[in-house]
C-alpha atoms as a PDB file:
ATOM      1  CA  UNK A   1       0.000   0.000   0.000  1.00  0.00           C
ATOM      2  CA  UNK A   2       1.445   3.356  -1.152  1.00  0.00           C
ATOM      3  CA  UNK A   3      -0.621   5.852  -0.090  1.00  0.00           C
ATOM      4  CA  UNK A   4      -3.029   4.994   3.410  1.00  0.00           C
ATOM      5  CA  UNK A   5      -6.076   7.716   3.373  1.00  0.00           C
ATOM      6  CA  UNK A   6      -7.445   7.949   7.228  1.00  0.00           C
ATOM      7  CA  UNK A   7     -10.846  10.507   7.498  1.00  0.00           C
ATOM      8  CA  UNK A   8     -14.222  10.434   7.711  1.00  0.00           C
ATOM      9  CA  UNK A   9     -16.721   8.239   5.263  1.00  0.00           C
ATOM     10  CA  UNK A  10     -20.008   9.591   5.223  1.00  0.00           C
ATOM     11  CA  UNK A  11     -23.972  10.251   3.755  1.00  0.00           C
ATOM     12  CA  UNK A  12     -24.315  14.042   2.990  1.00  0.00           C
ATOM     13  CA  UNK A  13     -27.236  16.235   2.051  1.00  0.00           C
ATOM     14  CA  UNK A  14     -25.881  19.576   0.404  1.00  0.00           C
ATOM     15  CA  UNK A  15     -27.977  22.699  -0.679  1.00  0.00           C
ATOM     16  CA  UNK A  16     -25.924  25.627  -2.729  1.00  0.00           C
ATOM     17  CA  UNK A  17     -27.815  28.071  -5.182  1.00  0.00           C
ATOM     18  CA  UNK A  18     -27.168  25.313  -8.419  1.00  0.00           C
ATOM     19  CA  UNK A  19     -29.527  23.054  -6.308  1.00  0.00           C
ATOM     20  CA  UNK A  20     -30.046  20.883  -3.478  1.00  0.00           C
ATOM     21  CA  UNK A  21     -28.581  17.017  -3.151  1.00  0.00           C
ATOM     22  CA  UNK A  22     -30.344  14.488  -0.187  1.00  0.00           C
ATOM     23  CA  UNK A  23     -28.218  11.617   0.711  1.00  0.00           C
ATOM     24  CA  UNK A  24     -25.553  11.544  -1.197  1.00  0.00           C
ATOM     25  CA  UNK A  25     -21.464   9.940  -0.906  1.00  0.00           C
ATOM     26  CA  UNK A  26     -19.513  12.475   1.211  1.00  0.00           C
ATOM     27  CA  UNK A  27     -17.209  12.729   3.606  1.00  0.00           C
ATOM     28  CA  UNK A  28     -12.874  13.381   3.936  1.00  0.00           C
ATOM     29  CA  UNK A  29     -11.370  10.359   3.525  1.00  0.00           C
ATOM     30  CA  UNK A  30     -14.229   9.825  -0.021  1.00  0.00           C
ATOM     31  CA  UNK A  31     -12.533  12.673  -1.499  1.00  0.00           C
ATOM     32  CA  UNK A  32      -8.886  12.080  -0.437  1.00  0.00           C
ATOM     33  CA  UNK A  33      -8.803   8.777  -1.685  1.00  0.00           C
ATOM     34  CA  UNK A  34     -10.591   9.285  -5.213  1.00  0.00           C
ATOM     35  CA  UNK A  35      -8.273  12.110  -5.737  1.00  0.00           C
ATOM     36  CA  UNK A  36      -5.307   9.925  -5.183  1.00  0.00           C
ATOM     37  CA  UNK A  37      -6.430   7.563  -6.808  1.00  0.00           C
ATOM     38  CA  UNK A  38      -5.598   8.645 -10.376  1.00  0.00           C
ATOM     39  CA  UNK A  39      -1.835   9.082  -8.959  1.00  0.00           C
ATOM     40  CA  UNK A  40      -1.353   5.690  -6.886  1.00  0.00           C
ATOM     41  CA  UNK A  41      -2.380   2.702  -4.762  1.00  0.00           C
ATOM     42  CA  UNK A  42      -4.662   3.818  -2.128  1.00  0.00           C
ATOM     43  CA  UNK A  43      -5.852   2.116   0.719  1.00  0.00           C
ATOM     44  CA  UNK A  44      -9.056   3.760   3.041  1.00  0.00           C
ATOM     45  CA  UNK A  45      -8.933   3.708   6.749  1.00  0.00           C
ATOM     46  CA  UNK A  46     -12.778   4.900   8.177  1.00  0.00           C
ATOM     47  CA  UNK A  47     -15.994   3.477   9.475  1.00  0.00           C
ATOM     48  CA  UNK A  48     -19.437   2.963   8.168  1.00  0.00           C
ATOM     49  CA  UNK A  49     -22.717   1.585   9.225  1.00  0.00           C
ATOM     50  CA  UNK A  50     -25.178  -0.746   7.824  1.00  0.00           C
ATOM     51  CA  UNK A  51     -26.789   1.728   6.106  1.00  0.00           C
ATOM     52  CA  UNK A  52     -24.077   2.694   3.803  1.00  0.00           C
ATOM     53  CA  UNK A  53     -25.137   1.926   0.180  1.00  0.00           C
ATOM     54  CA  UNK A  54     -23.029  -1.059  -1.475  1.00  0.00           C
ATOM     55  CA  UNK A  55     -22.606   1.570  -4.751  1.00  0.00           C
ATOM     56  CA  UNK A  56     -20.153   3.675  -3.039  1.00  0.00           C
ATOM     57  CA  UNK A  57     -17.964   0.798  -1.973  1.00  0.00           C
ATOM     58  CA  UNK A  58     -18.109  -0.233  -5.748  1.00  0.00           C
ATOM     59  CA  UNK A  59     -17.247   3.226  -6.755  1.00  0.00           C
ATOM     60  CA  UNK A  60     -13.896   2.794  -4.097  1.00  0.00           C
ATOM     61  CA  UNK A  61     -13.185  -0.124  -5.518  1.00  0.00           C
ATOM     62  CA  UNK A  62     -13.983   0.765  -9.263  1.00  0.00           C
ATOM     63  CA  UNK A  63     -10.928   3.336  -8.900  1.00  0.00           C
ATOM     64  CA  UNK A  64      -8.994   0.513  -7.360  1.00  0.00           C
ATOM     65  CA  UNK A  65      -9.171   2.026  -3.627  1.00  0.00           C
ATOM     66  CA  UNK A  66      -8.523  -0.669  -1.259  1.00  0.00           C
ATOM     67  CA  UNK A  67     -11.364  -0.750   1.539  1.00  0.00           C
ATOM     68  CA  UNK A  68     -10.103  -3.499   3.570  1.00  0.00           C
ATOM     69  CA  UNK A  69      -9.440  -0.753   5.873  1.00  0.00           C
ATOM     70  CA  UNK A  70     -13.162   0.469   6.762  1.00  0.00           C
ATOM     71  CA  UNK A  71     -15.229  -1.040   9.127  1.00  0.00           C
ATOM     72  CA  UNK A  72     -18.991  -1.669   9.670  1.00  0.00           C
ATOM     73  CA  UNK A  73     -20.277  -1.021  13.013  1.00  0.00           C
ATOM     74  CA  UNK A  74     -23.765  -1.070  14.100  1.00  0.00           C
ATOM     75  CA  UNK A  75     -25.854   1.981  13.490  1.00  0.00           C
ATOM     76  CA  UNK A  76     -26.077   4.697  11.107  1.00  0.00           C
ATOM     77  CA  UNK A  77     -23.018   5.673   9.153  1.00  0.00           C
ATOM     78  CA  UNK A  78     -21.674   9.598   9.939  1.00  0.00           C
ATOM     79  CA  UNK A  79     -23.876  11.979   8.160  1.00  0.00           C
ATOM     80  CA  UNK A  80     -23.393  15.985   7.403  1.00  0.00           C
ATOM     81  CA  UNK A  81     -26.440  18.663   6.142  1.00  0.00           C
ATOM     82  CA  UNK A  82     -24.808  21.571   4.956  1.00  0.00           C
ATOM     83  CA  UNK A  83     -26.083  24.811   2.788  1.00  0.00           C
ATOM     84  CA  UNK A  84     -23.702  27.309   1.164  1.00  0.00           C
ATOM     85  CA  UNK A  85     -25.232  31.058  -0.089  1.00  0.00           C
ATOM     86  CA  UNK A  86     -23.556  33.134  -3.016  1.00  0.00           C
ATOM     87  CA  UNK A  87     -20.128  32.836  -1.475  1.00  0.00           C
ATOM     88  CA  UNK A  88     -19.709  29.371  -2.044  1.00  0.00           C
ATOM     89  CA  UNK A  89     -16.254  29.697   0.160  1.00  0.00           C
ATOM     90  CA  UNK A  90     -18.500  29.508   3.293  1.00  0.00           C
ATOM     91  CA  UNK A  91     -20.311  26.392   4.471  1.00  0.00           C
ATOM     92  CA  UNK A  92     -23.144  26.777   6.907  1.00  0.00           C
ATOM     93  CA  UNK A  93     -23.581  23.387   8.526  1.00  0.00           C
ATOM     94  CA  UNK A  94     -27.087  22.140   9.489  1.00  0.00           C
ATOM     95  CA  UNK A  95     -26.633  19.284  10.839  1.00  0.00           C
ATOM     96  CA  UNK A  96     -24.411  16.968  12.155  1.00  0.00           C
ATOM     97  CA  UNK A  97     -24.826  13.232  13.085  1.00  0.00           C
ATOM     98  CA  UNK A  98     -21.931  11.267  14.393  1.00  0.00           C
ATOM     99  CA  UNK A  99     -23.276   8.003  14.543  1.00  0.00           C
ATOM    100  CA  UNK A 100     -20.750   4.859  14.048  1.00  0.00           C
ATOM    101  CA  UNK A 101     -18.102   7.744  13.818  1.00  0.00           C
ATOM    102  CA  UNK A 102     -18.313   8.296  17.799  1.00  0.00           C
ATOM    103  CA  UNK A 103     -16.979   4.777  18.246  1.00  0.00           C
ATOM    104  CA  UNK A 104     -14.255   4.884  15.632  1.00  0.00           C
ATOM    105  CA  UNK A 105     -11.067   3.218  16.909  1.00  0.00           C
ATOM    106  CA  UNK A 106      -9.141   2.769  13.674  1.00  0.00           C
ATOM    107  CA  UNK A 107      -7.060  -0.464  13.232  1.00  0.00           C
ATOM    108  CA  UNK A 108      -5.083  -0.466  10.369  1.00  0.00           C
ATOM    109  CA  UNK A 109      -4.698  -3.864   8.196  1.00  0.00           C
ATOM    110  CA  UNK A 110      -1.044  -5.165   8.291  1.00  0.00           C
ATOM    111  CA  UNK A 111      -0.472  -4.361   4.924  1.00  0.00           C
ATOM    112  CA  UNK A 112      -1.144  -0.780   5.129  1.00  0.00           C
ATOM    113  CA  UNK A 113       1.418  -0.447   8.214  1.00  0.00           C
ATOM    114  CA  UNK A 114       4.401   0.102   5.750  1.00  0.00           C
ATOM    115  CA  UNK A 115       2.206   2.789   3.689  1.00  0.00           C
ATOM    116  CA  UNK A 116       5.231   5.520   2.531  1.00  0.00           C
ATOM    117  CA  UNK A 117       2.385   8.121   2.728  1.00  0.00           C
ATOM    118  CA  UNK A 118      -0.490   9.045   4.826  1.00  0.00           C
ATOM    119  CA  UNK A 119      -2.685  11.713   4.743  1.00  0.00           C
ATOM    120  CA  UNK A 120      -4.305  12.345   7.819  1.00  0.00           C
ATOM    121  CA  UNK A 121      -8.035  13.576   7.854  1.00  0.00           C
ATOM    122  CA  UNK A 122      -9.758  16.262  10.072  1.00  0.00           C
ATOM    123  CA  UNK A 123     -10.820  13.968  12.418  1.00  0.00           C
ATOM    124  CA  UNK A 124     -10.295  13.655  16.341  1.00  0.00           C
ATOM    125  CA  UNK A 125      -6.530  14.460  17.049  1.00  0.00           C
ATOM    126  CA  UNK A 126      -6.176  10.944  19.265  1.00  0.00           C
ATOM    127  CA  UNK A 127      -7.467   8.733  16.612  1.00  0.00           C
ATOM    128  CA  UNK A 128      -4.735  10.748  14.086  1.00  0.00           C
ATOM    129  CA  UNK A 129      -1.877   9.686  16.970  1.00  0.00           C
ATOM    130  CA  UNK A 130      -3.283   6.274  17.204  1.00  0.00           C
ATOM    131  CA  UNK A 131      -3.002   5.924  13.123  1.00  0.00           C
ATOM    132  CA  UNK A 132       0.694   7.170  13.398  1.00  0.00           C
ATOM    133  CA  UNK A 133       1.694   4.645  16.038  1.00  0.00           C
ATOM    134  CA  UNK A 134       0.487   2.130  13.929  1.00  0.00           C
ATOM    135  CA  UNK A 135       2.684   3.152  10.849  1.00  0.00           C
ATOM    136  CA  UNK A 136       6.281   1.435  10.180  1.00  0.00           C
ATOM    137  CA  UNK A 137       7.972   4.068   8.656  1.00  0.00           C
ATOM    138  CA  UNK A 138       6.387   7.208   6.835  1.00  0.00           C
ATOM    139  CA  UNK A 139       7.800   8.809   3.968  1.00  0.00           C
ATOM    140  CA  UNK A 140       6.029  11.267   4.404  1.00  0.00           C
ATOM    141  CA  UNK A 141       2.730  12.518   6.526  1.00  0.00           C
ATOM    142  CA  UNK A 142       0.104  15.025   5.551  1.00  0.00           C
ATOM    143  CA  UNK A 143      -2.482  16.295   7.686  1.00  0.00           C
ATOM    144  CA  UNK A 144      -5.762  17.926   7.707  1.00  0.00           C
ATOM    145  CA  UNK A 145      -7.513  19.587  10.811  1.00  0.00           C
ATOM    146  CA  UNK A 146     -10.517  21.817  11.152  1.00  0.00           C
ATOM    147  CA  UNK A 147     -11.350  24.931  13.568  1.00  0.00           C
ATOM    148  CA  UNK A 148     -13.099  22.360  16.503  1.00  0.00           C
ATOM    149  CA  UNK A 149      -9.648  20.807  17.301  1.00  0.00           C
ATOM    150  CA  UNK A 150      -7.941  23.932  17.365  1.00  0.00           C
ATOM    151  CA  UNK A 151     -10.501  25.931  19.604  1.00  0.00           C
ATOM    152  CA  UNK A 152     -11.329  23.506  22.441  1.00  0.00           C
ATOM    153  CA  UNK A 153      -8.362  23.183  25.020  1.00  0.00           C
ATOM    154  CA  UNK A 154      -8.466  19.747  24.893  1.00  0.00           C
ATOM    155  CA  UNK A 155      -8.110  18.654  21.673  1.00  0.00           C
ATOM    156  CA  UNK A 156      -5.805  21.299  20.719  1.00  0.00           C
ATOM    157  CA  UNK A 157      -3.378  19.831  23.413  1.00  0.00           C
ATOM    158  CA  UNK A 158      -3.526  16.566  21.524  1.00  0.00           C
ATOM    159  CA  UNK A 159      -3.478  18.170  18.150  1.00  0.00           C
ATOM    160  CA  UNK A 160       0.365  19.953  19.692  1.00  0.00           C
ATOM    161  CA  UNK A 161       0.985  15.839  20.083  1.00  0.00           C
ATOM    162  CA  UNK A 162       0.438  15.012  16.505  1.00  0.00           C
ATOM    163  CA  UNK A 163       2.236  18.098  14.875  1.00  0.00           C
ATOM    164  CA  UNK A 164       5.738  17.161  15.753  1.00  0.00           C
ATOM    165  CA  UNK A 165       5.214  13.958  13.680  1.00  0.00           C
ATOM    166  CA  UNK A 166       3.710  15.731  10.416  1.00  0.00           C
ATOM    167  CA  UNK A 167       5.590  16.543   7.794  1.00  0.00           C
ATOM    168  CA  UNK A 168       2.923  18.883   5.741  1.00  0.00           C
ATOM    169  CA  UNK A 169      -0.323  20.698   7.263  1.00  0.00           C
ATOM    170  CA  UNK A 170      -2.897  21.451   4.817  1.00  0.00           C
ATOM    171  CA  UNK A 171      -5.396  23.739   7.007  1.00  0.00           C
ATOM    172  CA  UNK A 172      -7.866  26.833   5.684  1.00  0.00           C
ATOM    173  CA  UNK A 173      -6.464  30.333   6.608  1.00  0.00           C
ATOM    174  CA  UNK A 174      -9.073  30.129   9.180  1.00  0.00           C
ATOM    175  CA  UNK A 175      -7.470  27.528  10.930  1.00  0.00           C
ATOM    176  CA  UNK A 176      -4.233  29.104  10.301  1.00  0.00           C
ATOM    177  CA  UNK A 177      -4.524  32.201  12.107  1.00  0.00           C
ATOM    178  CA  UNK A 178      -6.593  30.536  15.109  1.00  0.00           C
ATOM    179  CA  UNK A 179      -3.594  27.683  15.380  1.00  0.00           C
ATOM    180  CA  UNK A 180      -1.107  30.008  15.221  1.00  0.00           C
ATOM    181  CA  UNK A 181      -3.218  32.744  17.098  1.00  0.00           C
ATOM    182  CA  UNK A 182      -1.836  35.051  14.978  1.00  0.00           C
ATOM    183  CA  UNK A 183      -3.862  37.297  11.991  1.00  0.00           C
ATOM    184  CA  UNK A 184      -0.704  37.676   9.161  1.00  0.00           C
ATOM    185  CA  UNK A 185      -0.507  34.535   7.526  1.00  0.00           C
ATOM    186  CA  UNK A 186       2.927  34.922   6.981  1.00  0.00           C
ATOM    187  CA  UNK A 187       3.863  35.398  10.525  1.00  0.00           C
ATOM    188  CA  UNK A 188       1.007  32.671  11.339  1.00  0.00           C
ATOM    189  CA  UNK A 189       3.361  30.327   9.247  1.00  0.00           C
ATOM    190  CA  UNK A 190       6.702  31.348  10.856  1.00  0.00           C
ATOM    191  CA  UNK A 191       4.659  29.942  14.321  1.00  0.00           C
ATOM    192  CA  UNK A 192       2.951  26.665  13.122  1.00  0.00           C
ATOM    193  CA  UNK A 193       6.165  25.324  11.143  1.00  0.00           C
ATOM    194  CA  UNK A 194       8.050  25.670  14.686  1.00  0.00           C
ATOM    195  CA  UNK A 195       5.231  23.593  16.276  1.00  0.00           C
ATOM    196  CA  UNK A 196       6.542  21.045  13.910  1.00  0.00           C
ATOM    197  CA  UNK A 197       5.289  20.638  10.325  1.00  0.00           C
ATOM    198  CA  UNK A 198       8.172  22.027   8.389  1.00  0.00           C
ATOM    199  CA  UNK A 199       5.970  22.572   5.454  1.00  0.00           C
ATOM    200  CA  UNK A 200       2.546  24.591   5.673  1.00  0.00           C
ATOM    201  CA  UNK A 201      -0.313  24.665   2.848  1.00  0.00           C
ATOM    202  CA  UNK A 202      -3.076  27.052   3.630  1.00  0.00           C
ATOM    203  CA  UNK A 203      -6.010  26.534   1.698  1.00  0.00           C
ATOM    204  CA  UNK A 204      -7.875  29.395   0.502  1.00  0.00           C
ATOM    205  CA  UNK A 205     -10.908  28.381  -1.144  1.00  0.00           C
ATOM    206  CA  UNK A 206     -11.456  30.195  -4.296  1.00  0.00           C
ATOM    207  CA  UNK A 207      -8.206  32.091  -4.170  1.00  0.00           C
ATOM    208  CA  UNK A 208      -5.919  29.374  -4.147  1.00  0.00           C
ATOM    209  CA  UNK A 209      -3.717  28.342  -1.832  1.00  0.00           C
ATOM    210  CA  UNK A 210      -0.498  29.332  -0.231  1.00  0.00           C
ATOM    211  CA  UNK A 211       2.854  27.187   0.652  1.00  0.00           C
ATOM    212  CA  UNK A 212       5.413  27.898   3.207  1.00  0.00           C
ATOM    213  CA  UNK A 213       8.598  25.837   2.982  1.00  0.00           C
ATOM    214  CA  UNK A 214      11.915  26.566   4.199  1.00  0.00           C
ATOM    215  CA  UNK A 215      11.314  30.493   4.357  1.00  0.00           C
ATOM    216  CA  UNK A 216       9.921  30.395   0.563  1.00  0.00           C
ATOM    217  CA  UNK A 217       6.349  31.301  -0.081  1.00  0.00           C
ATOM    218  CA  UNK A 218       4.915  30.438  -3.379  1.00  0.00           C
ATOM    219  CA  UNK A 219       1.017  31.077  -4.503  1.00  0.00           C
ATOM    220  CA  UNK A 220      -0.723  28.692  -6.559  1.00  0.00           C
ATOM    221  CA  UNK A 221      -4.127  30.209  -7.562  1.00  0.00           C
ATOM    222  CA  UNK A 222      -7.494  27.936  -8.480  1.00  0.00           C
ATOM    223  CA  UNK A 223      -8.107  27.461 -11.649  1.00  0.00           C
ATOM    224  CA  UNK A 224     -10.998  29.719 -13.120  1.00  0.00           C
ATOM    225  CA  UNK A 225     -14.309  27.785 -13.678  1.00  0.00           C
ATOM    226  CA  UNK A 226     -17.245  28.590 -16.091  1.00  0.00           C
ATOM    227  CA  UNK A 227     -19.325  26.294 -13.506  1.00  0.00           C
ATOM    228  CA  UNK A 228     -19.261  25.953 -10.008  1.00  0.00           C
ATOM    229  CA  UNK A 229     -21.876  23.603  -8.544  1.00  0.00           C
ATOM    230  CA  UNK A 230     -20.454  22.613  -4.902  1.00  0.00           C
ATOM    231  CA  UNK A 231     -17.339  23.580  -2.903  1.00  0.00           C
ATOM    232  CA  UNK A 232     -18.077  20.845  -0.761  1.00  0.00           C
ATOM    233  CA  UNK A 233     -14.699  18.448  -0.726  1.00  0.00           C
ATOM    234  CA  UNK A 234     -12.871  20.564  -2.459  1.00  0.00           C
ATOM    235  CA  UNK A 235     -10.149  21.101  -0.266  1.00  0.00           C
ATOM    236  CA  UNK A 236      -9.896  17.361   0.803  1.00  0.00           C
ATOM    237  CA  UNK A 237      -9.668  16.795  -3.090  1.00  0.00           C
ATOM    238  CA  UNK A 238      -7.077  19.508  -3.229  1.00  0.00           C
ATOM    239  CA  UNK A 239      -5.329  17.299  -0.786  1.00  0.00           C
ATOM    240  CA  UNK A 240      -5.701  13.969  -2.168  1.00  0.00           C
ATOM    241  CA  UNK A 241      -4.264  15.314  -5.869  1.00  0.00           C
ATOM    242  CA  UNK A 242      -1.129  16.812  -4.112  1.00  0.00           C
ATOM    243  CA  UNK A 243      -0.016  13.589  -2.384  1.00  0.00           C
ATOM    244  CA  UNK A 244      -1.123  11.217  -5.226  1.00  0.00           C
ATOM    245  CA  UNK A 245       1.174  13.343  -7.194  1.00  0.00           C
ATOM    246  CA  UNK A 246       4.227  13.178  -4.780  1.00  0.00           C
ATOM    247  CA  UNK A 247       3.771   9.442  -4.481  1.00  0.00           C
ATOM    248  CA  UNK A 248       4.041   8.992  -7.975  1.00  0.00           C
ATOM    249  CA  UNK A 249       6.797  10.968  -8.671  1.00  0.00           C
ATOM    250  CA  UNK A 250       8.570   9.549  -5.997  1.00  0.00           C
ATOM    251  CA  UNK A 251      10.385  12.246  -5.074  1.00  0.00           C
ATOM    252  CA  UNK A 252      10.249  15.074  -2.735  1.00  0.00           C
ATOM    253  CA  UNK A 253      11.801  18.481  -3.126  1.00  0.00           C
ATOM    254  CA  UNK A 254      10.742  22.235  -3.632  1.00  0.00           C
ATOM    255  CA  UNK A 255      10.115  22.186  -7.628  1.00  0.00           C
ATOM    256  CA  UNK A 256       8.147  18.788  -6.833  1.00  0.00           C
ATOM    257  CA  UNK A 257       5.970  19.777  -4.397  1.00  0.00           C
ATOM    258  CA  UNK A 258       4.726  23.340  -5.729  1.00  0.00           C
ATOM    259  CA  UNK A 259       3.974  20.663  -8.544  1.00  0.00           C
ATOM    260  CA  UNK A 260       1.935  18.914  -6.338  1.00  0.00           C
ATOM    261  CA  UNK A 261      -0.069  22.100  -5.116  1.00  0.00           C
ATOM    262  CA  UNK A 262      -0.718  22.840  -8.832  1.00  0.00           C
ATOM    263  CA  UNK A 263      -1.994  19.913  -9.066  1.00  0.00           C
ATOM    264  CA  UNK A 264      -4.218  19.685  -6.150  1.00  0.00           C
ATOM    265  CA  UNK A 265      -5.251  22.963  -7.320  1.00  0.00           C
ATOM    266  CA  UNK A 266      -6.579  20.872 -10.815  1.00  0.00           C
ATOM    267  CA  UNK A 267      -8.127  18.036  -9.179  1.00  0.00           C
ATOM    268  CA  UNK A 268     -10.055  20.363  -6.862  1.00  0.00           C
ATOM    269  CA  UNK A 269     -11.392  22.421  -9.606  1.00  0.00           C
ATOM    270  CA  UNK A 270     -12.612  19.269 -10.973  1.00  0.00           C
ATOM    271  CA  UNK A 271     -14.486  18.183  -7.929  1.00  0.00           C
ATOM    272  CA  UNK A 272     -16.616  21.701  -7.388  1.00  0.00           C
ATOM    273  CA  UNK A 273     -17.908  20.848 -11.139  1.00  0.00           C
ATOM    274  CA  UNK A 274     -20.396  18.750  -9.431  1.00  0.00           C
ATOM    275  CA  UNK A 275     -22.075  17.791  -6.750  1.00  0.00           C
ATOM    276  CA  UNK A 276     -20.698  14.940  -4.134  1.00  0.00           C
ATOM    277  CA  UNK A 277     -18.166  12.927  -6.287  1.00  0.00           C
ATOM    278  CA  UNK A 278     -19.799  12.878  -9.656  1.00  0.00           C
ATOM    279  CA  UNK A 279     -17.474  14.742 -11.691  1.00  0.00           C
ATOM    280  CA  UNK A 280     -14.655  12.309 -10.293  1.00  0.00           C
ATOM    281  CA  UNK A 281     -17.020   9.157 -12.018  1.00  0.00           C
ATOM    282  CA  UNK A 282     -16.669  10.616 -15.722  1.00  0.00           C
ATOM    283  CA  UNK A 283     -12.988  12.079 -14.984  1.00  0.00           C
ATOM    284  CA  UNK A 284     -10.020  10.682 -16.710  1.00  0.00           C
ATOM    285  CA  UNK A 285      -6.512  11.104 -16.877  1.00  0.00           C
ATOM    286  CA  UNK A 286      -6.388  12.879 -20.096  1.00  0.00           C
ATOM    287  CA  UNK A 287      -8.237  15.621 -19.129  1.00  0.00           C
ATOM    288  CA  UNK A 288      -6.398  15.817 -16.109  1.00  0.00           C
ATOM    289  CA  UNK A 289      -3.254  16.420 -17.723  1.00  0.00           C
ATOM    290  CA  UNK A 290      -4.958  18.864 -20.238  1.00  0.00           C
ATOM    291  CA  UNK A 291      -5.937  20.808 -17.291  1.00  0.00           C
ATOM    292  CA  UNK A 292      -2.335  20.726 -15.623  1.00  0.00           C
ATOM    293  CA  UNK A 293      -0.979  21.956 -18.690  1.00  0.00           C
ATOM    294  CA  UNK A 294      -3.846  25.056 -19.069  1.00  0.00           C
ATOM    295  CA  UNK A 295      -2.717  25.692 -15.390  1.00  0.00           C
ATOM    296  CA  UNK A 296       0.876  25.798 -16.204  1.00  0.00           C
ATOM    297  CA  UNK A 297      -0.157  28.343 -19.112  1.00  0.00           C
ATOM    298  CA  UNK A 298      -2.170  30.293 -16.546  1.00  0.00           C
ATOM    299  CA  UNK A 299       0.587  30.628 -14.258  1.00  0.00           C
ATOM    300  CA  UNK A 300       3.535  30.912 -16.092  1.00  0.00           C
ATOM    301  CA  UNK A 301       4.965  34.503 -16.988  1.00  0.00           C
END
């Protein structure tokens, strides 16, 4: 297993002004792994209940994501209502059911232990440290977090825990200045890559995103869009593009990895196209790479 996704698998209903979606395939570690998927082997680490329909495992598995790694437990599986207004950067969340997710304990199969890559989703800051003591030896770890962690005393304490053994945080500016307790994002960086992460990627929705390495900023912007039908995933896609692409390259350096944000940048466009993960069911490869080159042309001067 080259790549081990660990987040949330869930049933989502989603409202935005293109429309509104009841029960459909959401959820972190959905989008992460799909994303990657067009780069690498990818295995899923999450939980379900009975109620999660059979098509979404065949989906997984149609993009040959391994799902040894979720489990069924009994009850409902995780499920998120959300609506977003004209600015489509903001969701307003409507409901939240934790379900099966409240009992998650994640065991990881033996042959995702030697994963070279994880990417870590936004979920409770213990279960992230009790996926890393599972792991052999990381090449490399991303990781995701969200503004609950980082506000409540507790978790943030256990977040501090996790940081020091992550390689790359991918958080929203947002998150970024409340981590870092700091407005400037560039100062804001300067703080979180001393808590650990030597390499920080804040997300910025419809602007782009920003990465802080070494001292060096660089800016990738998102790719303009004649349609926009639902944000929702898109930075968990974002995510799952940029490590698919450093796993297949195989290589890890400053030129490779603003690579890698470009092209997190192109799978993400991709995934607002549509609602849930339906654009990723008629994507391909080709137009991925005709996309990475019209970003290239975009960005190049």
């Amino acid at each position: 297993m080259e790549i081990l996704v660990v987040g949330t698998l869930a049933i989502d209903s989603v409202q935005t002004p293109f429309g509104l979606q009841e029960e459909i395939l959401g959820g972190s570690a959905s989008y992460f792994a799909t994303a990657a998927s067009y780069f690498s082997q990818v295995g899923i680490v999450g939980v379900i209940g009975h109620d999660f329909p059979q098509e979404h495992l065949t989906f997984f598995k149609s993009r040959n994501i391994d799902t040894t790694g979720i489990c069924t437990l009994d009850g409902k599986t995780f499920r998120w209502s959300g609506r977003y207004d004209d600015n489509l950067n903001i969701a307003h969340t409507l409901e939240t059911q934790l379900n099966v997710l409240a009992q998650f304990r994640p065991e990881l199969p033996p042959n995702y232990r030697d994963a070279e890559y994880i990417l870590l989703g936004n979920i409770d800051p213990a279960l992230q440290l009790m996926v890393l003591e599972q792991i052999n030896n990381p090449r490399l770890v991303v990781c995701d977090s969200m503004n609950y962690w980082i506000q409540n005393p507790q978790y943030r304490k256990q977040l501090e825990q996790v940081l020091p053994h992550v390689n790359v945080l991918c958080i929203n500016d947002a998150e970024t200045r409340l981590l870092a307790n700091e407005y400037n994002l560039v100062k804001a960086a300067k703080i979180i890559r001393n808590m650990g992460p030597r390499t920080l990627i804040v997300k910025r929705g419809e602007y782009g995103a920003l990465l802080f390495d070494q001292d060096n900023i660089f800016a990738a912007p998102a790719f303009p869009l004649e349609e926009v039908r639902d944000p929702t995933g898109a930075g968990d896609s974002f995510a799952g593009g940029m490590i698919g692409f450093l796993a297949k390259n195989q290589e890890i350096n400053a030129n490779i990895l603003r690579q890698a944000v470009a092209m997190g940048s192109v799978i993400a466009s991709f995934a607002v196209e549509d609602f849930s993960l339906e654009r990723f069911k008629r994507l391909n490869l080709d137009e991925i790479n005709k996309r990475f080159a019209d970003y290239k042309k975009l960005t190049v001067f």
